[in-house]
C-alpha atoms as a PDB file:
ATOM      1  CA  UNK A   1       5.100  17.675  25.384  1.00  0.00           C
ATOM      2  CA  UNK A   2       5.472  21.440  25.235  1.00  0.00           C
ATOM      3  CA  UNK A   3       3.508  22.829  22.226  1.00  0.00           C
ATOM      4  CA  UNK A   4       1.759  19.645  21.263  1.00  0.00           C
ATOM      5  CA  UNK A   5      -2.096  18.591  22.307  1.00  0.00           C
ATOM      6  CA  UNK A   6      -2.984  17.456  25.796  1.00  0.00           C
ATOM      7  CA  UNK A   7      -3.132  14.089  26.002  1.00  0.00           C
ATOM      8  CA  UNK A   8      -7.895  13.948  25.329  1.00  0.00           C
ATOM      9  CA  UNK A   9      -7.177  15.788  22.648  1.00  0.00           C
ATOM     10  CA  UNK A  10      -4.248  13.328  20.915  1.00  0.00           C
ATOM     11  CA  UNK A  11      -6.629  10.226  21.584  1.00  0.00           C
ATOM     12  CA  UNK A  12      -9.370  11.259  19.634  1.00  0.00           C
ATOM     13  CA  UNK A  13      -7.469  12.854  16.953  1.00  0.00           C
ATOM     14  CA  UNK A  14      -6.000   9.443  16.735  1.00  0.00           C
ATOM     15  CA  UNK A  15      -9.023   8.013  16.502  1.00  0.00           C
ATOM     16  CA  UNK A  16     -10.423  10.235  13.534  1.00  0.00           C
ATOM     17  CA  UNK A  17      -6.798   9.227  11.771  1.00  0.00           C
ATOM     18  CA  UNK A  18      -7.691   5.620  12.206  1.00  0.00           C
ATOM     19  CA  UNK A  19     -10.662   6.151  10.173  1.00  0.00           C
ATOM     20  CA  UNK A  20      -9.230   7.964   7.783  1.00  0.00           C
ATOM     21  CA  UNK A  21      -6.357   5.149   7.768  1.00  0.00           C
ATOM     22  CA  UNK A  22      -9.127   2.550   7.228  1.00  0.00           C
ATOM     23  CA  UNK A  23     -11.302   4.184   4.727  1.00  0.00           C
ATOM     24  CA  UNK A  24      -7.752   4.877   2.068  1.00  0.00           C
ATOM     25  CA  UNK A  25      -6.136   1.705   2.485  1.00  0.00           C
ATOM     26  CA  UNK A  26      -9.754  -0.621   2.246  1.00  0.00           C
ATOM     27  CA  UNK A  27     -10.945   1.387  -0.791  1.00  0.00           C
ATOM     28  CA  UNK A  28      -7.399   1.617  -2.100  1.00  0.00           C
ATOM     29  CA  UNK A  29      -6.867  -2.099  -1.831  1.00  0.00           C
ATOM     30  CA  UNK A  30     -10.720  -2.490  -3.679  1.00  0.00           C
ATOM     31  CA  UNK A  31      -9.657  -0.618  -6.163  1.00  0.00           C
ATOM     32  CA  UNK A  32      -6.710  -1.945  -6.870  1.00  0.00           C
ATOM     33  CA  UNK A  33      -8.545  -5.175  -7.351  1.00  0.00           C
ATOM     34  CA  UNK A  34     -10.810  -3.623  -9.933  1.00  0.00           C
ATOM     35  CA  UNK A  35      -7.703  -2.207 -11.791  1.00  0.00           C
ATOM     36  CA  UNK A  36      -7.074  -2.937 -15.361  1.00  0.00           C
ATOM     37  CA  UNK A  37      -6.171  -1.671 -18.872  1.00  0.00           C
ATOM     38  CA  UNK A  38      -8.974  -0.169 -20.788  1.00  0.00           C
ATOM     39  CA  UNK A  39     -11.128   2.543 -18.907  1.00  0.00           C
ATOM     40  CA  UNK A  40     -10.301   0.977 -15.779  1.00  0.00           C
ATOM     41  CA  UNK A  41      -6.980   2.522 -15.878  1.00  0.00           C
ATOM     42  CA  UNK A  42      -7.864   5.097 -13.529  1.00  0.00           C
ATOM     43  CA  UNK A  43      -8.430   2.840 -10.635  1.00  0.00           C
ATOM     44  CA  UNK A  44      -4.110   2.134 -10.848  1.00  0.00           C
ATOM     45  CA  UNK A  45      -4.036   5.820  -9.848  1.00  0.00           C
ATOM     46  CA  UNK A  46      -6.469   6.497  -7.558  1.00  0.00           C
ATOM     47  CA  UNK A  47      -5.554   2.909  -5.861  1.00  0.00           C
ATOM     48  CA  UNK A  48      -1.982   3.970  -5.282  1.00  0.00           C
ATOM     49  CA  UNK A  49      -2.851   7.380  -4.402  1.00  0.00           C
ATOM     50  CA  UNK A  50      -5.555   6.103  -1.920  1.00  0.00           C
ATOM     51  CA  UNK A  51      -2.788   3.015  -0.692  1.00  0.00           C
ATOM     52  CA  UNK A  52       0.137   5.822  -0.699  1.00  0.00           C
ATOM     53  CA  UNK A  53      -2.262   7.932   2.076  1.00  0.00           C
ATOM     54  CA  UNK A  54      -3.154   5.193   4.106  1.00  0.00           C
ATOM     55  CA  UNK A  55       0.419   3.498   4.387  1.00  0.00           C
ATOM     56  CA  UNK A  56       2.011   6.984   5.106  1.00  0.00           C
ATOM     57  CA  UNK A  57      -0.519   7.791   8.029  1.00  0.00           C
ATOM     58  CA  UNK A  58      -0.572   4.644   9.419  1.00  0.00           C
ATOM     59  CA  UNK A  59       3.153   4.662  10.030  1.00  0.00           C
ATOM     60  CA  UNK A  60       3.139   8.138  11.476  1.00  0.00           C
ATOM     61  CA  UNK A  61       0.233   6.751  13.807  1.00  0.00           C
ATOM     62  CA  UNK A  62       2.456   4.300  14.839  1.00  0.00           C
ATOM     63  CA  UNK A  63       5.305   6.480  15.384  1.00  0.00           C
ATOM     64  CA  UNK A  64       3.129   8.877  18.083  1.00  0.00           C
ATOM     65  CA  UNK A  65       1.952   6.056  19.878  1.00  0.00           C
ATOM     66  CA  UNK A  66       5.767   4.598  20.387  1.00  0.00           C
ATOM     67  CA  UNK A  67       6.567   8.237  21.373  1.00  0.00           C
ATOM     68  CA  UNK A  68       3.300   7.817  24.277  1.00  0.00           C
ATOM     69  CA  UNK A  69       4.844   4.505  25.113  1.00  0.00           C
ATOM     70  CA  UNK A  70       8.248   5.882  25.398  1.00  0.00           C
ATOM     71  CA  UNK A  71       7.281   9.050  27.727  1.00  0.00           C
ATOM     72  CA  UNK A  72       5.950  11.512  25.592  1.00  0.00           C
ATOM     73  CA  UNK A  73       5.867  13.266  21.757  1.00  0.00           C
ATOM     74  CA  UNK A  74       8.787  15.301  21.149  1.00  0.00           C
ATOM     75  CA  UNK A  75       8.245  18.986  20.967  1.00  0.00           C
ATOM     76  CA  UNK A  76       9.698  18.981  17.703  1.00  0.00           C
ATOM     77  CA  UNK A  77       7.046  16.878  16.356  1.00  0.00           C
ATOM     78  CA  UNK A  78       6.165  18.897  13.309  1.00  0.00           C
ATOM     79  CA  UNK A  79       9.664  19.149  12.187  1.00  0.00           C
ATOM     80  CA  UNK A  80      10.013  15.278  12.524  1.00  0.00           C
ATOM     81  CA  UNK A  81       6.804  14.595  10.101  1.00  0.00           C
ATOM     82  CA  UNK A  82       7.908  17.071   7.774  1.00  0.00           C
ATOM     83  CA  UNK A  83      11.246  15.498   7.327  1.00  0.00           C
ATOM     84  CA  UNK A  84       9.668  11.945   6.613  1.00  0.00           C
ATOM     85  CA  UNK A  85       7.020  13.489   4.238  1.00  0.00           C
ATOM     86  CA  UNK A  86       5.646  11.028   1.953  1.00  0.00           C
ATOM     87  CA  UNK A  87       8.647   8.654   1.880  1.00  0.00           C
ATOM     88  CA  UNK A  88       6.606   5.383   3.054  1.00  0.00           C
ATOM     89  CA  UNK A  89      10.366   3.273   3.404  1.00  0.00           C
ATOM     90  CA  UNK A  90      11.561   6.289   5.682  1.00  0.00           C
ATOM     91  CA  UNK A  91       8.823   6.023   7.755  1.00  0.00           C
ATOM     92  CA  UNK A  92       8.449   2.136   7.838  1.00  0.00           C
ATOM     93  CA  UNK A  93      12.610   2.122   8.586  1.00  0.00           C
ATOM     94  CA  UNK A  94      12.060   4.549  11.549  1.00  0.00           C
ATOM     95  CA  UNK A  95       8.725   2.210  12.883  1.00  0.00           C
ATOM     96  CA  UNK A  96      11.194  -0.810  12.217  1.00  0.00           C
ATOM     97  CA  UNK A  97      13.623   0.945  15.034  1.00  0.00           C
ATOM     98  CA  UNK A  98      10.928   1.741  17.272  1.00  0.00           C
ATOM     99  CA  UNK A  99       9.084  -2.223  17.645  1.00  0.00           C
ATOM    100  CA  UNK A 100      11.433  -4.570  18.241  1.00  0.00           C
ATOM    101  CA  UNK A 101      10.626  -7.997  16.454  1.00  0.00           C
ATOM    102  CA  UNK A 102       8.409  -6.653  13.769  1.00  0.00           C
ATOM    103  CA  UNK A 103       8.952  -7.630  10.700  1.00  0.00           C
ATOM    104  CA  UNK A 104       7.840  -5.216   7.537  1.00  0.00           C
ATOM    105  CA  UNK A 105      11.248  -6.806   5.268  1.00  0.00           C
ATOM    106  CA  UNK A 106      12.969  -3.154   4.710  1.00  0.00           C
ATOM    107  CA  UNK A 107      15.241  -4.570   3.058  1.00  0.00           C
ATOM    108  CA  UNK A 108      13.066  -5.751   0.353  1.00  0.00           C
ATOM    109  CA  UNK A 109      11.329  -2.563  -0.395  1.00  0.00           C
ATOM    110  CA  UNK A 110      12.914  -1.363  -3.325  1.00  0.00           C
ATOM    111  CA  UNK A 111      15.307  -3.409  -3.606  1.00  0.00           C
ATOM    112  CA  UNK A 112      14.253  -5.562  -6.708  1.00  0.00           C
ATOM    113  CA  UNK A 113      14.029  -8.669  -5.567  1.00  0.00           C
ATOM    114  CA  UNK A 114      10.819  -9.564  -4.738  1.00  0.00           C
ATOM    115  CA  UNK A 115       6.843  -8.464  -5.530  1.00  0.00           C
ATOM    116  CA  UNK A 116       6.761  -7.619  -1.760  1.00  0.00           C
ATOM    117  CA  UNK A 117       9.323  -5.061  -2.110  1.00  0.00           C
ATOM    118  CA  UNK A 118       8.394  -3.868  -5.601  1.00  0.00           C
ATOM    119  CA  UNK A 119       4.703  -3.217  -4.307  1.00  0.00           C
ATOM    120  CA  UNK A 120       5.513  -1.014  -1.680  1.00  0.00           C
ATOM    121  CA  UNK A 121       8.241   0.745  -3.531  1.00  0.00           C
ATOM    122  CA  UNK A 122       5.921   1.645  -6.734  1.00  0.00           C
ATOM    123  CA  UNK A 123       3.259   3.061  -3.915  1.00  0.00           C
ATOM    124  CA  UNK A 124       6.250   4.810  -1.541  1.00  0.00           C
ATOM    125  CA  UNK A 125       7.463   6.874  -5.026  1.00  0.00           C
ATOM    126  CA  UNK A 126       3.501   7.627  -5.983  1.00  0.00           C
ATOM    127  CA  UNK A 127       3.673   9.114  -3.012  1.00  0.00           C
ATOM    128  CA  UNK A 128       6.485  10.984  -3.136  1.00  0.00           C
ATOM    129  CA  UNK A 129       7.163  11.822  -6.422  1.00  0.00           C
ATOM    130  CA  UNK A 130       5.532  10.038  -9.030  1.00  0.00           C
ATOM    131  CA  UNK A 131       2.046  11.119  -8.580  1.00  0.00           C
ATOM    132  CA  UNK A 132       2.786  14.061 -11.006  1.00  0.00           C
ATOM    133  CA  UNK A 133       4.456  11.759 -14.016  1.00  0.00           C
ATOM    134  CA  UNK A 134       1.492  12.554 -16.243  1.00  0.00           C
ATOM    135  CA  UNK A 135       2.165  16.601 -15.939  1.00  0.00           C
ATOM    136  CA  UNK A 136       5.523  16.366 -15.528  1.00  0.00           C
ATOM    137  CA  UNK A 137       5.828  14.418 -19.041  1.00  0.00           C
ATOM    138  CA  UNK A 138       4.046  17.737 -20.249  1.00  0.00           C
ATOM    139  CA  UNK A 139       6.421  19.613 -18.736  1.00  0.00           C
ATOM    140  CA  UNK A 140       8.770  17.860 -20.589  1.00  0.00           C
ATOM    141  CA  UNK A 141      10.221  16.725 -16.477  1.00  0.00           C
ATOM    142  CA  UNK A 142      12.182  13.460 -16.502  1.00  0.00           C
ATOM    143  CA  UNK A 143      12.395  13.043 -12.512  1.00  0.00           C
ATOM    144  CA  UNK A 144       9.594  10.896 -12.453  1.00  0.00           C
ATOM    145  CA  UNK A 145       8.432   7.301 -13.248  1.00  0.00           C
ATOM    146  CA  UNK A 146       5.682   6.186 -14.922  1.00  0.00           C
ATOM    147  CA  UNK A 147       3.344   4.538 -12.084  1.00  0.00           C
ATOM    148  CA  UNK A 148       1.209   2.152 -14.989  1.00  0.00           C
ATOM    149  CA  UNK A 149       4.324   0.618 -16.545  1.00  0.00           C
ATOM    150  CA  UNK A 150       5.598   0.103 -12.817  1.00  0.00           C
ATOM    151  CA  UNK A 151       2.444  -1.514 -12.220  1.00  0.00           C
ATOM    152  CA  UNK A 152       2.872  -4.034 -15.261  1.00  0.00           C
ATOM    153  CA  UNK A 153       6.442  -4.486 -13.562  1.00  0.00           C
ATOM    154  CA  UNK A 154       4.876  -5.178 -10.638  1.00  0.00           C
ATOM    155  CA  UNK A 155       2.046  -8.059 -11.998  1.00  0.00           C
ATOM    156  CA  UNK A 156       4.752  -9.671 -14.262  1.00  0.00           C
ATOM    157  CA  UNK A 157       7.045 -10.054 -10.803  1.00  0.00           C
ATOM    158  CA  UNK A 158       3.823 -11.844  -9.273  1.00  0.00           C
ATOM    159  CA  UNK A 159       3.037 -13.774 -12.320  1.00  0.00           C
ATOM    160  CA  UNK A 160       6.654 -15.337 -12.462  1.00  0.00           C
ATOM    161  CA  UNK A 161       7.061 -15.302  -9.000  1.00  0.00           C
ATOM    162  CA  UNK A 162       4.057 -17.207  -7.593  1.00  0.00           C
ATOM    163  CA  UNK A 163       3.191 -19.522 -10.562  1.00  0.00           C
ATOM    164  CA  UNK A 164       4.957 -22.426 -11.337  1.00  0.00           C
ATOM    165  CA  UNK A 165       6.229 -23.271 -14.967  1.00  0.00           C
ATOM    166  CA  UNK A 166       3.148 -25.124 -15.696  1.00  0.00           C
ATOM    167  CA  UNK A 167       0.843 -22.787 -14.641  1.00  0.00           C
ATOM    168  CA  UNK A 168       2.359 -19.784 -16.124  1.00  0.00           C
ATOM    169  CA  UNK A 169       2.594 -21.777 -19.305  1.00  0.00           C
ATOM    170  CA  UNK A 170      -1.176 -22.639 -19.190  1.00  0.00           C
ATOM    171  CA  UNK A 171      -1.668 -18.617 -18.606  1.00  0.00           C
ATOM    172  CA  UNK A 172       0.073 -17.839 -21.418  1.00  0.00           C
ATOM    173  CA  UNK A 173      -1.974 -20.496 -23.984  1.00  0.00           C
ATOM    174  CA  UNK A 174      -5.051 -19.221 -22.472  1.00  0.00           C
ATOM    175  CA  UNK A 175      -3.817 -15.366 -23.270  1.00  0.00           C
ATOM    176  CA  UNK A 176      -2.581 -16.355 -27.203  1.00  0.00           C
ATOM    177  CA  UNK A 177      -6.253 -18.139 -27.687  1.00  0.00           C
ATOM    178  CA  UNK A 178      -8.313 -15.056 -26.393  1.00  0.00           C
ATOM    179  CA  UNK A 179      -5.647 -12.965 -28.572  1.00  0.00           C
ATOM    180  CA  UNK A 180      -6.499 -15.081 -32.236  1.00  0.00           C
ATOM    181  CA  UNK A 181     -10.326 -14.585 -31.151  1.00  0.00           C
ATOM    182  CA  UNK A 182     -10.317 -10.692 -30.843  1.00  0.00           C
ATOM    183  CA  UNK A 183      -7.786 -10.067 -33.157  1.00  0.00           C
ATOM    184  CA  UNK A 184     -10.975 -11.674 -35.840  1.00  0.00           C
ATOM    185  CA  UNK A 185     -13.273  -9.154 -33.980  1.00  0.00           C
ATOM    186  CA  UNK A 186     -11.670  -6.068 -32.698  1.00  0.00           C
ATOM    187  CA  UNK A 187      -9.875  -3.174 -33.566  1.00  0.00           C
ATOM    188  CA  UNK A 188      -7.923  -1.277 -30.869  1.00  0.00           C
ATOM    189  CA  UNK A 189      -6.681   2.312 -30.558  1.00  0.00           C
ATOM    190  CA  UNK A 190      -5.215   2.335 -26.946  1.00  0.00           C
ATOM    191  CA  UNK A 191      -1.875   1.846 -25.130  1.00  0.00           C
ATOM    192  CA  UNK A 192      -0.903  -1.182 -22.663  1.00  0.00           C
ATOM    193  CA  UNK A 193       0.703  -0.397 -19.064  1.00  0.00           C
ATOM    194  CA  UNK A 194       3.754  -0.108 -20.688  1.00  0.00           C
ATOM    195  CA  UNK A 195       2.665   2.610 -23.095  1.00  0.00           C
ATOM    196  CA  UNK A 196       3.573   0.718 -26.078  1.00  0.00           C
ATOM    197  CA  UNK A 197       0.656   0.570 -28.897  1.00  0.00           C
ATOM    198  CA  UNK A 198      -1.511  -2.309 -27.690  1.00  0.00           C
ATOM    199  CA  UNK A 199      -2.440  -5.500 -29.686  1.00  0.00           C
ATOM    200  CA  UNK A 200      -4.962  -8.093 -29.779  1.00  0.00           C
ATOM    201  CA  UNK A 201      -2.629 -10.338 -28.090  1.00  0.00           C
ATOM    202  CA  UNK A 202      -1.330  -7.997 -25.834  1.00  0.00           C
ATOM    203  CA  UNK A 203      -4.989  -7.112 -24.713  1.00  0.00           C
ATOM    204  CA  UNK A 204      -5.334 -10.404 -23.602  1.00  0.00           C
ATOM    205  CA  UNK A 205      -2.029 -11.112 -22.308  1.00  0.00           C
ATOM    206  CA  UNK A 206      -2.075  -8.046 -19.821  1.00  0.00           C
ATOM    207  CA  UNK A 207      -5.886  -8.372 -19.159  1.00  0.00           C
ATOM    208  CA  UNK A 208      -5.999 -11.846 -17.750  1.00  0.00           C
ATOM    209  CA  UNK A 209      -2.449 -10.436 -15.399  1.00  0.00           C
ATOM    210  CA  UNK A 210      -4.396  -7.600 -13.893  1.00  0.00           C
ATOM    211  CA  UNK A 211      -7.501  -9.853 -13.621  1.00  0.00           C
ATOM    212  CA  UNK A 212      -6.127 -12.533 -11.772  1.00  0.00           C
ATOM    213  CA  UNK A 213      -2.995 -10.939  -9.766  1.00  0.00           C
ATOM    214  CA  UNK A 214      -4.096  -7.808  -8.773  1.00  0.00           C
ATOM    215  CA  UNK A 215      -5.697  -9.237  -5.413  1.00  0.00           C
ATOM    216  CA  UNK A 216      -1.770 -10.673  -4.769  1.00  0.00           C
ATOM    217  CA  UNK A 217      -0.126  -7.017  -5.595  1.00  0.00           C
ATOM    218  CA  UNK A 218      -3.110  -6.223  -2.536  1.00  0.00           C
ATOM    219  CA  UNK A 219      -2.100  -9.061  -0.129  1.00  0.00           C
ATOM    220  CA  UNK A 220       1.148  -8.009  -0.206  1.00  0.00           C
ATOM    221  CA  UNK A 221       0.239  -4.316   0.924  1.00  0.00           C
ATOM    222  CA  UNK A 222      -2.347  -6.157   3.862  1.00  0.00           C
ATOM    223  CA  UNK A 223       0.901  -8.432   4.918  1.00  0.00           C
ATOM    224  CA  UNK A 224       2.613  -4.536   5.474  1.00  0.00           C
ATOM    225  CA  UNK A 225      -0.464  -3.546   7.517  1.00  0.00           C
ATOM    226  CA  UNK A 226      -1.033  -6.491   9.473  1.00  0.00           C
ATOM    227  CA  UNK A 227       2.869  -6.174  10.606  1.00  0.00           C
ATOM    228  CA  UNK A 228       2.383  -2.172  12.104  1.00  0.00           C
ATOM    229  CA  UNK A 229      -1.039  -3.830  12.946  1.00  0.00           C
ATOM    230  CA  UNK A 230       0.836  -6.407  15.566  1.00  0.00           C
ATOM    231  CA  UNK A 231       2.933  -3.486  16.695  1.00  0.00           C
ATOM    232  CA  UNK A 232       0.061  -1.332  17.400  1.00  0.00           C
ATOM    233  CA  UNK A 233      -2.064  -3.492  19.553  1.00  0.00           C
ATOM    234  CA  UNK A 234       1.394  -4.198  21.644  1.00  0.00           C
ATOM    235  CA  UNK A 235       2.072  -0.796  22.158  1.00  0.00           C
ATOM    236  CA  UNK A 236      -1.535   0.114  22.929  1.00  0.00           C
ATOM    237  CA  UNK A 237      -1.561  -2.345  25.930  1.00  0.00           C
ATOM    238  CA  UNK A 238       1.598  -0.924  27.278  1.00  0.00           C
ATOM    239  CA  UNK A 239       0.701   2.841  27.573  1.00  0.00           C
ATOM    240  CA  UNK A 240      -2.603   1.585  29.150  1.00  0.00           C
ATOM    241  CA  UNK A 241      -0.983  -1.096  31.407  1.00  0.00           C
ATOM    242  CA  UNK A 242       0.952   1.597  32.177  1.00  0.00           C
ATOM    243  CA  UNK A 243      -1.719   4.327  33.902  1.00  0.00           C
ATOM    244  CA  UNK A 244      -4.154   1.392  35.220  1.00  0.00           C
ATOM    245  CA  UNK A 245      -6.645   4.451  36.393  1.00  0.00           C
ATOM    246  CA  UNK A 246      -9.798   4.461  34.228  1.00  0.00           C
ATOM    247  CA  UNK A 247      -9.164   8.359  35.271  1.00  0.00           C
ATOM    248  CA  UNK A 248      -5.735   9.238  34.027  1.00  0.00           C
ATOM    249  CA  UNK A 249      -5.847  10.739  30.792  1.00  0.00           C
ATOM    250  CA  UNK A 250      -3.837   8.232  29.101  1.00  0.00           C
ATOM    251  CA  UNK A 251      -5.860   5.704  29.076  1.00  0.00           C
ATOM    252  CA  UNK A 252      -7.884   7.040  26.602  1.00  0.00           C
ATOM    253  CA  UNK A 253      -5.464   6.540  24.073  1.00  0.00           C
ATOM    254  CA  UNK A 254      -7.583   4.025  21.334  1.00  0.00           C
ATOM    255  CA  UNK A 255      -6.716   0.686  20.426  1.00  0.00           C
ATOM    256  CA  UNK A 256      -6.077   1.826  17.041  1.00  0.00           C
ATOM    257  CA  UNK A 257      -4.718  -1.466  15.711  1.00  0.00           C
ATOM    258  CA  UNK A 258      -8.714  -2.280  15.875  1.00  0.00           C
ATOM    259  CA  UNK A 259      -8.554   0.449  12.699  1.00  0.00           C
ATOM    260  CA  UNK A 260      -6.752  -2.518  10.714  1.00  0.00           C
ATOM    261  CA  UNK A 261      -8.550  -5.354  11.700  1.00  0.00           C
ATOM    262  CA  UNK A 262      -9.096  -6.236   8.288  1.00  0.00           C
ATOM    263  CA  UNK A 263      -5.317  -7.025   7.404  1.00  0.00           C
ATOM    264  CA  UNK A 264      -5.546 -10.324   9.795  1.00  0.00           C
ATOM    265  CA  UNK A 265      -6.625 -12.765   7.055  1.00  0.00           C
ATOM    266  CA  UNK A 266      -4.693 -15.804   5.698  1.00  0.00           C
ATOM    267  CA  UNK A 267      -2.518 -15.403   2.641  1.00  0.00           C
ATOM    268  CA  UNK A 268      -4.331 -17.790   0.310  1.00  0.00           C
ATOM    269  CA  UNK A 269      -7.974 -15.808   1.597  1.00  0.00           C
ATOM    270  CA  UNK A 270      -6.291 -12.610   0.583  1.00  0.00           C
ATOM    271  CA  UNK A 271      -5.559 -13.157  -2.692  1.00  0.00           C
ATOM    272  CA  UNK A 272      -8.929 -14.100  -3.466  1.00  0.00           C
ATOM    273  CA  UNK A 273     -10.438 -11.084  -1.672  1.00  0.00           C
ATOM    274  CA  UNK A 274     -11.617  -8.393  -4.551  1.00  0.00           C
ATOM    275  CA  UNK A 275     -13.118  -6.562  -1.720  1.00  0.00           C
ATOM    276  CA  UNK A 276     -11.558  -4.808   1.441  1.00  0.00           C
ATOM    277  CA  UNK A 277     -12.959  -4.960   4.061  1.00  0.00           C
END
């Protein structure tokens, strides 16, 4: 542990990341909820900045505390972080390696197949790259994607993926009605998610998605934390199993999966939470 804190200092800067870790991803998943077109906008982007945070530090939390549990933190500490950065699969991947039976589904991140995956990937790249797309447009840079029309990528996903073919067709009568009565009383100047001029109909379509499937694009982030969150209290009880004296300085390592508490709710009580904690 050459060059790195002694082991009072580590717990309670743990402890002060677990609240930061708590306050991003809880106000990041609330305002994620509140997200939608219009002037609410804003909320995609400071959710996903906010989620992006959280995610990132509470998979480096759970790195250190393997390292504890495993002897030690590496000297070369710093380097290690660095290398990871902001690149939420490369840090879920190496917390995948260090608990055995947890289950995050790295494959799906990324890969396309499922809203799971597609959630985490859109908030990974915020983090990483595509925090700067609106600048980097100006700039006339191409590197990065646009995180609103990844978003709508992301809602559509849930909408065909956790609806039947009923339901989604009731969705879609209920959008085309609310279209007909605005496009009698409004007259928009704005852009959808997608960036494309935005219509009556299209108003309504993508208004009633964010409305009702933004809390599912958030229980899929809280099924990610409640994962590391099962990981954490494990590997908490080992390191202080492991110095049973109330005086050795490990021991006052904090239970930091108590940081998280909040991701231990039922699926179908998640997507009807607006509101994190």
């Amino acid at each position: 542990m050459s060059g790195n804190a002694d082991h009072d200092s580590i717990g309670r800067y743990l402890s002060l990341e677990g609240h930061l870790v708590h306050m991003c991803l809880t106000s990041g998943l609330t305002l994620l909820c509140k997200s939608n077109i219009g002037n609410l906008k804003g909320n995609f982007y400071l959710s996903t900045l906010q989620l992006a945070v959280g995610l990132e530090r509470l998979c480096k939390i759970s790195i250190i505390c393997a390292w504890l549990r495993d002897g030690g933190i590496p000297a070369d500490m710093a380097g290690q972080m660095k290398n990871w950065g902001h690149d939420i699969k490369s840090l879920a991947k190496e917390v995948s390696e260090l608990y055995e039976g947890i289950d995050i589904r790295l494959d799906e991140i990324g890969s396309g197949s499922t809203a799971y995956g597609e959630v985490l990937a859109l908030i990974s790249d915020y983090g990483c790259r595509d925090r700067y797309f609106n600048i980097d447009r100006i700039a006339a840079l191409t590197r990065a994607s646009d995180p609103l029309q990844g978003w709508g990528n992301v809602l559509e996903c849930i909408f065909d993926s956790n609806l039947s073919k009923s339901e989604r067709a009731g969705c879609e009568a209920e959008a085309v009605e609310l279209g007909k009565t605005l496009d009698k009383r409004v007259r928009i100047h704005d852009s959808g998610l997608d960036g494309d001029p935005i219509t009556p109909q299209s108003l309504a379509r993508m208004s009633m998605l964010c409305r009702k499937y933004t809390p599912y694009a958030a229980a899929y982030v809280v099924d990610f934390v409640r994962e590391v969150r099962t990981a954490l209290e494990a590997v908490v009880e080992i390191i202080q199993s492991s110095s049973p004296g109330q005086s050795d300085s490990a021991c006052k390592i904090p239970y930091m999966h108590e940081f998280v508490d909040f991701s231990v709710v039922p699926w179908e009580a998640a997507v009807r939470k607006r509101r994190w904690p």
